[in-house]
Every structure is written in structure tokens, then in C-alpha cells.
Protein backbone atom coordinates (compact mmCIF):
# COMPACT_ATOMS: atom_id res chain seq x y z
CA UNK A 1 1.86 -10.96 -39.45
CA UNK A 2 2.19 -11.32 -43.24
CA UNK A 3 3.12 -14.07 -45.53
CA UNK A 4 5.98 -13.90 -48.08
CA UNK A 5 3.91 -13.56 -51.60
CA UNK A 6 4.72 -17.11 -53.66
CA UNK A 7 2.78 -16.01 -56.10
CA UNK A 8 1.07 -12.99 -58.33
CA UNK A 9 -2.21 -11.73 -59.05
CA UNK A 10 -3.42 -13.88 -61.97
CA UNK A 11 -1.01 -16.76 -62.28
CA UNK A 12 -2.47 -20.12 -62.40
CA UNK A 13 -2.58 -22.20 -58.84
CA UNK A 14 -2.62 -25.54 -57.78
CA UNK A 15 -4.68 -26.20 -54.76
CA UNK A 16 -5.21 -29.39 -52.47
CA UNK A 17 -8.79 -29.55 -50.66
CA UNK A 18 -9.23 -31.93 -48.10
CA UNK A 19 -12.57 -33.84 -46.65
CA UNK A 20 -13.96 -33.55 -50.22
CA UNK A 21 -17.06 -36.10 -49.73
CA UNK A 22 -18.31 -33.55 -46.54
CA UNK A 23 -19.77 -30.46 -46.14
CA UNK A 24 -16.80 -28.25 -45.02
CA UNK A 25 -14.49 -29.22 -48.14
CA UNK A 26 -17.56 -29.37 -50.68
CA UNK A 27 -17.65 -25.72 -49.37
CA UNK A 28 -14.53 -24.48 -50.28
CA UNK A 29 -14.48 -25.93 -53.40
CA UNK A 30 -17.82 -23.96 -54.11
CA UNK A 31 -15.96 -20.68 -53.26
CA UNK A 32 -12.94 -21.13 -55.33
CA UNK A 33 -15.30 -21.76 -58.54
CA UNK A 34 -17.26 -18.47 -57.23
CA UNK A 35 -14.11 -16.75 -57.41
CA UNK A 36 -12.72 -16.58 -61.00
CA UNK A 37 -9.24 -18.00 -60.05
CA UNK A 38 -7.65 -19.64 -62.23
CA UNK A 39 -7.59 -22.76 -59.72
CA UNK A 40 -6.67 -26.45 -60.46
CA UNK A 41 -8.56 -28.24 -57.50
CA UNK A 42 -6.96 -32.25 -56.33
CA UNK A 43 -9.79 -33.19 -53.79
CA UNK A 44 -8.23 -35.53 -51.11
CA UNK A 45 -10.67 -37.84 -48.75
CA UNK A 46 -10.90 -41.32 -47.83
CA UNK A 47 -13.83 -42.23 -49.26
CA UNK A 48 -13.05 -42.73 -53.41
CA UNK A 49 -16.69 -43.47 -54.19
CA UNK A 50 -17.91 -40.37 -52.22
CA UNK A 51 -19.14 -37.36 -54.82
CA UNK A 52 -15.76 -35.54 -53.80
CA UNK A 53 -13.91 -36.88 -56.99
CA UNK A 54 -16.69 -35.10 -59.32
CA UNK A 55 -16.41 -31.66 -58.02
CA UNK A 56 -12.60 -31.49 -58.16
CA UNK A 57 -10.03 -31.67 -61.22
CA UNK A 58 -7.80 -34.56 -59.89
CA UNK A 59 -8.52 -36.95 -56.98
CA UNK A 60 -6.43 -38.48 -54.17
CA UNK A 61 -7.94 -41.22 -52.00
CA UNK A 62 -5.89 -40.99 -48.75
CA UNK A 63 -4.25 -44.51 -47.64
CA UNK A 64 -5.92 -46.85 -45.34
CA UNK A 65 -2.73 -46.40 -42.84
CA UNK A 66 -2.71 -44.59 -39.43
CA UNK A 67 -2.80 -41.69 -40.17
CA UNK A 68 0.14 -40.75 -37.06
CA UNK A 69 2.40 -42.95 -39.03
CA UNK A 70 6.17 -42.24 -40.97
CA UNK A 71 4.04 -43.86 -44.34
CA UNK A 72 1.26 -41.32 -44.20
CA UNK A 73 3.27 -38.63 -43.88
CA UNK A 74 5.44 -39.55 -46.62
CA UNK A 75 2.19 -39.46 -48.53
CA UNK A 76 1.33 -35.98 -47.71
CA UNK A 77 5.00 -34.93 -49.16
CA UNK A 78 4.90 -36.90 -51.84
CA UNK A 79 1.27 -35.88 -52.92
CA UNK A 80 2.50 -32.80 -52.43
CA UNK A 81 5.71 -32.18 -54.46
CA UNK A 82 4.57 -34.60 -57.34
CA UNK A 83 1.74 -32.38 -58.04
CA UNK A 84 3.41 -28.61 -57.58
CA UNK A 85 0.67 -27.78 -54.65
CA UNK A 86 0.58 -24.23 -54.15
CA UNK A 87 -1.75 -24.01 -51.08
CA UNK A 88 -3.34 -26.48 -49.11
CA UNK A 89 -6.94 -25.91 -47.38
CA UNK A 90 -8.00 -28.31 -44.78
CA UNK A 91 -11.35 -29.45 -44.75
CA UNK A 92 -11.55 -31.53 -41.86
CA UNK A 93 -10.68 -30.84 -38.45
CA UNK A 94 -8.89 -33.63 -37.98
CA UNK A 95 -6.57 -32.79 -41.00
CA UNK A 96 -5.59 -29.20 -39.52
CA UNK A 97 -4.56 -30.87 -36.44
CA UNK A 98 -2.27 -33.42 -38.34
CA UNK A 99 -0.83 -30.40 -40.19
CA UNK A 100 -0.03 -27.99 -37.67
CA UNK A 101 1.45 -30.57 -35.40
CA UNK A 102 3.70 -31.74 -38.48
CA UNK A 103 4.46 -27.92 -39.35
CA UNK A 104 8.54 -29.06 -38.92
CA UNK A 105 8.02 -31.91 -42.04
CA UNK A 106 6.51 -29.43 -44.35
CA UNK A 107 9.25 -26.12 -44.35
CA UNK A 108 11.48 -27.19 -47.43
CA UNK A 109 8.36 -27.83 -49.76
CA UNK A 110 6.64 -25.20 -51.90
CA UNK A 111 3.28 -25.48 -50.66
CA UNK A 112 1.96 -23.50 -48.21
CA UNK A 113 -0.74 -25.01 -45.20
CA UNK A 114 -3.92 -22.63 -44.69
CA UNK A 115 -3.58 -23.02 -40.69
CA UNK A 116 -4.23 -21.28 -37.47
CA UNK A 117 -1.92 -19.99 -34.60
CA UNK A 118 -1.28 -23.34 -33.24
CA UNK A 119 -2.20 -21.95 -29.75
CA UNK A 120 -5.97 -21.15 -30.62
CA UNK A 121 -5.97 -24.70 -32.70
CA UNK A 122 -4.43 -26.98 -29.53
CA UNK A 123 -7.06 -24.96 -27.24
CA UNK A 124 -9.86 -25.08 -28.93
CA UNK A 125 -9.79 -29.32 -28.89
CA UNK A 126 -11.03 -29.04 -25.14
CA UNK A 127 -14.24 -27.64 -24.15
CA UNK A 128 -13.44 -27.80 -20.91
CA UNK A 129 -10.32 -25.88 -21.02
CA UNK A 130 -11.36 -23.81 -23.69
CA UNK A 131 -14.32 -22.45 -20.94
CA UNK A 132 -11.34 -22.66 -17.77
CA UNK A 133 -9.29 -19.99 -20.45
CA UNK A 134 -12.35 -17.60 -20.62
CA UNK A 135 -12.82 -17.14 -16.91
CA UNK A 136 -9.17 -16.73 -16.48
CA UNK A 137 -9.48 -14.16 -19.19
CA UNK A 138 -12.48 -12.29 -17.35
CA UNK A 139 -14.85 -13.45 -20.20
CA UNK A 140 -18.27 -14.44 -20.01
CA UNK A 141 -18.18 -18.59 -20.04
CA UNK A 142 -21.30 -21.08 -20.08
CA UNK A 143 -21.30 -22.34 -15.88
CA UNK A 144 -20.30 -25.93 -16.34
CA UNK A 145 -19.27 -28.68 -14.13
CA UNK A 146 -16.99 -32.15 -14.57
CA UNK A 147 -17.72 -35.27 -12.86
CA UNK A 148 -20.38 -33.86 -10.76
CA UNK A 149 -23.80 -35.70 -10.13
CA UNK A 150 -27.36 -35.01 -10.76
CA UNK A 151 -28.37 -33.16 -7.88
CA UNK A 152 -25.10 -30.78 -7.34
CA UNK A 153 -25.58 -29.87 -11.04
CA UNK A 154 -29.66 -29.11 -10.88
CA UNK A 155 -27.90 -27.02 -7.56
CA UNK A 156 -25.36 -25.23 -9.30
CA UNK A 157 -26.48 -24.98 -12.84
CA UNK A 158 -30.25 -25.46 -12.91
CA UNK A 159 -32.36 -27.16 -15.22
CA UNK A 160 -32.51 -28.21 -17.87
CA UNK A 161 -29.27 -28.94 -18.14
CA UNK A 162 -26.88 -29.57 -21.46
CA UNK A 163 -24.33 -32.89 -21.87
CA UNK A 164 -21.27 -32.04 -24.18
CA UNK A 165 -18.28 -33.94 -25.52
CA UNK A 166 -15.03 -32.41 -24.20
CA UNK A 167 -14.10 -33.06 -27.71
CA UNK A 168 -15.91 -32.62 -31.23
CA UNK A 169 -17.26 -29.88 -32.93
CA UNK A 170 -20.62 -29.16 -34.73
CA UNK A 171 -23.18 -30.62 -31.91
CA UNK A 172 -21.97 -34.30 -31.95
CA UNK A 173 -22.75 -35.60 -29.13
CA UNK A 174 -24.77 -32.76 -27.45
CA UNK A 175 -27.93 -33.73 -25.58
CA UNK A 176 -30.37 -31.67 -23.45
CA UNK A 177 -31.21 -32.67 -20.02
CA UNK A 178 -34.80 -32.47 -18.61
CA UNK A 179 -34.82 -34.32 -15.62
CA UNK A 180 -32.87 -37.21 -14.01
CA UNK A 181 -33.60 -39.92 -16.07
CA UNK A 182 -32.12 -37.70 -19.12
CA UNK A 183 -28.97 -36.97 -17.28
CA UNK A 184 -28.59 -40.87 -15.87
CA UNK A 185 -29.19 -42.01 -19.51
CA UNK A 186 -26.92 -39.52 -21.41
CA UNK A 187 -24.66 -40.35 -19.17
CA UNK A 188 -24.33 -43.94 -19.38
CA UNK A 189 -24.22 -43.79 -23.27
CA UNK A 190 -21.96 -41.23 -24.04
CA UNK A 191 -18.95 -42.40 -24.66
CA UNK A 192 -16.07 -39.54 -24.43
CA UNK A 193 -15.19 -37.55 -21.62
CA UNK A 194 -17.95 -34.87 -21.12
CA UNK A 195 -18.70 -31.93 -19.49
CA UNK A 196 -22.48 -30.74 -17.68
CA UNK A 197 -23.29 -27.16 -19.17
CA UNK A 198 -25.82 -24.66 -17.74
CA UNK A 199 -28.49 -24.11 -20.49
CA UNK A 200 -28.36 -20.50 -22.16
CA UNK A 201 -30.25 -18.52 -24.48
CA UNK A 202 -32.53 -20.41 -26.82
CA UNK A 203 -32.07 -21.60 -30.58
CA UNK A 204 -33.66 -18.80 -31.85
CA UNK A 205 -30.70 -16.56 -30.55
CA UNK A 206 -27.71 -18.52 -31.78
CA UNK A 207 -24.97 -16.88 -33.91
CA UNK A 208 -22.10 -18.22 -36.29
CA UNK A 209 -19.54 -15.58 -37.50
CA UNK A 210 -17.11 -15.75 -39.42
CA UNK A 211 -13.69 -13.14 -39.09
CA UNK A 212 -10.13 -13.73 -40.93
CA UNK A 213 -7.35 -13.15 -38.74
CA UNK A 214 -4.01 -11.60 -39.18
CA UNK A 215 -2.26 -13.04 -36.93
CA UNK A 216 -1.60 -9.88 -34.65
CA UNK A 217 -4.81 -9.51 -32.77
CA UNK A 218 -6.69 -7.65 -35.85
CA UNK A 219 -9.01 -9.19 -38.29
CA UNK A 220 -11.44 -8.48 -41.16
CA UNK A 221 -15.12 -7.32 -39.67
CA UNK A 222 -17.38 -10.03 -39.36
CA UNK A 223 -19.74 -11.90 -41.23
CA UNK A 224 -22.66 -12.44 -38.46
CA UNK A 225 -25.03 -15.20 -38.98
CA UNK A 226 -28.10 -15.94 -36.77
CA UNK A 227 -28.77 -19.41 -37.66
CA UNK A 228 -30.73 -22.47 -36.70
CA UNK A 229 -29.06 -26.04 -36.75
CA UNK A 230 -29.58 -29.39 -39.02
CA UNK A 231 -30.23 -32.55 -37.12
CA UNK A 232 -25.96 -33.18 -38.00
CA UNK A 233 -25.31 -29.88 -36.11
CA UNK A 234 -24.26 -28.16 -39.27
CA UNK A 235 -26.08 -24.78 -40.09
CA UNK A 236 -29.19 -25.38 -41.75
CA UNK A 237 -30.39 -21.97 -42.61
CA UNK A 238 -29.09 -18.77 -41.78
CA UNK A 239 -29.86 -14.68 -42.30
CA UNK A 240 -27.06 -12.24 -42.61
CA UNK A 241 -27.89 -9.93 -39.81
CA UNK A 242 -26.22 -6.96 -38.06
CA UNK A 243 -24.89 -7.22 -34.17
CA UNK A 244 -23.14 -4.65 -33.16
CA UNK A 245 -22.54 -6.29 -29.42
CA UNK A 246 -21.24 -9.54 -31.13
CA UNK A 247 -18.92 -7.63 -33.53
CA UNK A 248 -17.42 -5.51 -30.88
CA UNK A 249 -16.93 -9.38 -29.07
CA UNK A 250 -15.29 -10.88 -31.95
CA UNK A 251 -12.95 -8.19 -32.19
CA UNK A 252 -11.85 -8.24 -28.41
CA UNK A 253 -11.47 -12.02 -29.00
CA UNK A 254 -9.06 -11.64 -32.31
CA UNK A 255 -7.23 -9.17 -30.23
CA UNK A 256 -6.66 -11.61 -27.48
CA UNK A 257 -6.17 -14.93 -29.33
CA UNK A 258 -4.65 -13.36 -32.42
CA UNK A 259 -5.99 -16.45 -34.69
CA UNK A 260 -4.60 -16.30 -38.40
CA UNK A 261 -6.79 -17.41 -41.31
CA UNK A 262 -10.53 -18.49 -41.25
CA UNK A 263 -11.69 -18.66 -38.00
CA UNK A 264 -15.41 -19.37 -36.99
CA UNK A 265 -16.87 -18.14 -33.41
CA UNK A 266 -20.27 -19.79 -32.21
CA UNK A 267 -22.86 -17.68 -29.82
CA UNK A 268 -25.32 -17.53 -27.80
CA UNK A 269 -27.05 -14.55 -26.54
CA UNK A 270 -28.58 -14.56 -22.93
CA UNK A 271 -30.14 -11.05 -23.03
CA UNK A 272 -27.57 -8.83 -23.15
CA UNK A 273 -24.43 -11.19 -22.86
CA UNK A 274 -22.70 -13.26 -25.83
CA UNK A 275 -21.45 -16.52 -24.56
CA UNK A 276 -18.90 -18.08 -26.89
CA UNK A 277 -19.60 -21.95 -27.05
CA UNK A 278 -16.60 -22.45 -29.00
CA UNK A 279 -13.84 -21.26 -31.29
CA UNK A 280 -12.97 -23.12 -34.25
CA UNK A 281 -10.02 -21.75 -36.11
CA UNK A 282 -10.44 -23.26 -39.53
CA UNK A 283 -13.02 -23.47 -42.61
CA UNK A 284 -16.54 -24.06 -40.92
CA UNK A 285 -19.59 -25.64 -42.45
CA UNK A 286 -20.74 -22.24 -43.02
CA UNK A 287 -17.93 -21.75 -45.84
CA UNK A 288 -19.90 -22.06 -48.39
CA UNK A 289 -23.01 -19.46 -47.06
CA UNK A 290 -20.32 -16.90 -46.24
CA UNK A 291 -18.69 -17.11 -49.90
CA UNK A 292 -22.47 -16.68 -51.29
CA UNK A 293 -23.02 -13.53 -49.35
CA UNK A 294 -19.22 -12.13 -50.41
CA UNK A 295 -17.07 -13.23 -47.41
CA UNK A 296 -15.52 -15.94 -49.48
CA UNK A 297 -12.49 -16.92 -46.80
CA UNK A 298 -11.11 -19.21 -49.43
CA UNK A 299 -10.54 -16.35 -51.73
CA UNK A 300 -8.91 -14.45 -48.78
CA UNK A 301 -6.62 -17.60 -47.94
CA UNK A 302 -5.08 -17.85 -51.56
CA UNK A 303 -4.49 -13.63 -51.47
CA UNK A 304 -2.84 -13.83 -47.62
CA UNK A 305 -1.26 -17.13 -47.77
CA UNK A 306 0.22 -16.88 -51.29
CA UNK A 307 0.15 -13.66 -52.63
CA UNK A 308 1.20 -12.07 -48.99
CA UNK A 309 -1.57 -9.57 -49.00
CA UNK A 310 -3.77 -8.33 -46.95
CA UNK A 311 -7.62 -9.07 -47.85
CA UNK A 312 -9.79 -5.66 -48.09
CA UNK A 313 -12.71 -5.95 -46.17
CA UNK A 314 -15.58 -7.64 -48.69
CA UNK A 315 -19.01 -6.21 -49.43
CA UNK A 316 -21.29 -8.56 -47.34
CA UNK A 317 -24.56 -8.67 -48.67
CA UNK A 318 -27.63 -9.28 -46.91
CA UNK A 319 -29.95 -12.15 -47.01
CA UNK A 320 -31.04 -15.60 -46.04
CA UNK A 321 -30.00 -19.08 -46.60
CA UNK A 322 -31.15 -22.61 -46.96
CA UNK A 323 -29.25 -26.04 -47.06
CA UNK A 324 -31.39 -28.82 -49.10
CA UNK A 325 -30.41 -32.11 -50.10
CA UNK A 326 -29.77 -32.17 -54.39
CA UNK A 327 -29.03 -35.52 -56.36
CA UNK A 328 -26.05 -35.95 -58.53
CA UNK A 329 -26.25 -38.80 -60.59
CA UNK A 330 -23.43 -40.29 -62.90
CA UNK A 331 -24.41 -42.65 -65.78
């Protein structure tokens, strides 16, 4: 599935980036400047006195409204015509929903929405139904239970045992379960609908990768990350590493889904056996890493979304990674 080009090699774009103050959109602006575009950046977020409005050319605070209402819509198209937006890359999760369930408002202006099959984005909201999907598919999926209590759990799943949010992403939310006090606890204070998981694998095997989509069940070979986790449940650090068991997975699962765009798979490995723990078809707080190794997905988005080519498969490199906190101060 290709895009209609909108645009050449080497003319000058306009580009909206969205959750500017937070990791995700920080990230994509630091693989557009990475790429020698020739890119005007308008950060959008909600917070004006965030350090969004410093990394971007022109700033839009989004309007204290609900954000399911006519007005904030209107401010989308309006933000979006006034400024001659070429492409639009969602940095927030909760901005790619709001787009692709608006798709119909958005056909008669220029710009064009970096989003996912709408499918893989409406699935992936619901852990629960995202695991139901994989063992209807034949798929390995994480054992899990709903509503049960502490002792049919222990029976069925073992210990120790792991509470998730249906909903969410990153590990918001997630808490380990050692015993029944942990699970009567967790229990009482979580406060969204939640599923019991069996525990699998261990930190030290966990896995983020990164594939662009097409749209027809291929994609661009991975980017494979093993990676260990910040207290947020972002990716801390992480080493470029090669796996040929979860690339051979990742392509089964773009064959079967058929995402379109950036789309980020998480892992675990018990043994011999990748468990997915979740799909999330969008930019991923690993943006940023990925760009620094050469899989810059922004710089794919602007040539498949715009100029209605095909990325070539990029040149990862190998290494390691760090996050660190870094001051910015304005006088």
C-alpha cells in the first residue's frame, strides 16, 4: 500500500509534532534534526511552560477543552490549514487515537496523519483482547486470567504473578505479585480494569523492536533492542543486538496484522519462545535510540507518507545506549 507523493525530494516541509514536553515527541524531533531535511518543526502539547517550545520552530499550546469536542477539532483544522502542515507525527498515544478515529474530518486538507491500520491501533488499546487475538491466531500469548482470585491464579498461573492495566502502555501500572498480600493490595489500589498475567522470562531477556510497515503484511527488517526499563517504564538503556528467532516473529506478525508506519513490538523470551506483551503501532519512546543507530522512522514517515516511496532498508549500526537526565536552562 503506497501513498500518493505530495511532495519531492528536497523541497522544504512543514511538520506538526505532538506531546512535545515528553519523551516520545522530544524523540522525533531529535530525528528530524539528525536527518538534514529541510524541516520547519510547530511542537503542539498542553503544557506551554514545558521545554517542548525550545526544541521546535513554532509552538501551539493545545486548548484546555475536551478534547472529544466540535471546538477541539476545529482547532486541529484550523492549526492545520493556517500553517500549510505537510505531515503530522503523533507523539502521544492518546493523539493517534483522536486522529485515526477523526480520519473522515481530515480528507479535504493538505496534510497528511502519520497513522496505523486502524485495526492494529483499536486492538492494541486492550491487553486483554490483544492476548484473546493471539491464541485465536495460534500465537504464543502470556497465560492470563480476569476477575479470578488469589488462589485459582497461584493454580493456574503460578507465582509470582504480574498485575496489568487492560489499558496503558509503557509499564504504568504494572506490579509484580509475590504472595497474597501483594495481589490483595495491588488489587485494591489499582484503579482500571486489570488483568492477572503469568510471569515470563526475566528483565534481562526483554526486547523492543522497531519495524515500518507497508501496509500489506511486509515491512522493513528490524531494529532489535534488548533493553532494560526506567522506573517510568520507558527504555533506559539498550544494545543493538541480533535475534534471528525474534526477526523471523516480527515478520510473521507484519504479515498478519499488516500495520503501516512505525510500529514498536515488546518481548519477552522464555527459552526458546518470544511472547509479545504488546503491539504499539506508533512512535515509541525508543524513537530517538533507533534514529541514533540509523533506523530513524521519522525520516521513513516523511519519504512514505509524503513523498510516496518506499524506505530502503537503513544501515543499523551496532551499539549501546543510555538515557540520562541533562539541564536546559533559559535566562
Amino acid at each position: 500500500m503506497m501513498m500518493q507523493a505530495t511532495k519531492r525530494p528536497g523541497d522544504a516541509i512543514t511538520v506538526v509534532v505532538t506531546a512535545v514536553g515528553a519523551l516520545i515527541g522530544q524523540g522525533i524531533i531529535r530525528s528530524l534534526k539528525l536527518s538534514g531535511l529541510d524541516v520547519r518543526v510547530i511542537g503542539v502539547d498542553r503544557d506551554p511552560n514545558g521545554i517542548g517550545p525550545y526544541w521546535c520552530d513554532a509552538f501551539f499550546a493545545k486548548p484546555a477543552i475536551d478534547e472529544g469536542s466540535d471546538a477541539y477539532l476545529d482547532f486541529w483544522k484550523d492549526l492545520l490549514r493556517d500553517e500549510a502542515v505537510d505531515l503530522v507525527l503523533p507523539g502521544l498515544e492518546l493523539d493517534v487515537l483522536f486522529f485515526s478515529r477523526n480520519r473522515a474530518a481530515f480528507p479535504d486538507l493538505h496534510a497528511r496523519i502519520v497513522l496505523n491500520d486502524p485495526a492494529v491501533i483499536e486492538l492494541a488499546q486492550d491487553k486483554w483482547d490483544f492476548g484473546v487475538e493471539l491464541e485465536r491466531l495460534g500465537l504464543p500469548a502470556i497465560p492470563a486470567r480476569l476477575g479470578a482470585g488469589f488462589a485459582d491464579c497461584v493454580h493456574d498461573l503460578g507465582l509470582p504473578l504480574l498485575l496489568k492495566p487492560r489499558q496503558g502502555n509503557g509499564s504504568r501500572g504494572i506490579a509484580v505479585l509475590k504472595d497474597e498480600d501483594d495481589f490483595n493490595y495491588w488489587s485494591r489500589k489499582s484503579k482500571d480494569d486489570f488483568l492477572i498475567q503469568k510471569f515470563i522470562g526475566s528483565d534481562e531477556h526483554e526486547f523492543t523492536v522497531g519495524a515500518f510497515g507497508f501496509g500489506d503484511g511486509t515491512a522493513l527488517p528490524p531494529i532489535i533492542f534488548r533493553r532494560k526499563l526506567s522506573v517510568a517504564g520507558n527504555t533506559q538503556y539498550a544494545e543493538v543486538v541480533d535475534h534471528p528467532v525474534l526477526a523471523e516473529t516480527v515478520a510473521k506478525l507484519a504479515s498478519i496484522f499488516k500495520p503501516v508506519g512505525p510500529t514498536n513490538y515488546q518481548f519477552r523470551m522464555d527459552g526458546d519462545t518470544p511472547y509479545l506483551l504488546e503491539i504499539n503501532p506508533r512512535f515509541s519512546s525508543s524513537t530517538s535510540l533507533r534514529a541514533a543507530f540509523g533506523y530513524n522512522e521519522a525520516v521513513m514517515s516523511v519519504e512514505y507518507y509524503l513523498l510516496g516511496r518506499k524506505p530502503s532498508a537503513p544501515d543499523v549500526r551496532p551499539g549501546r545506549g543510555w538515557r540520562y537526565y541533562e539541564d536546559y536552562v533559559v535566562t
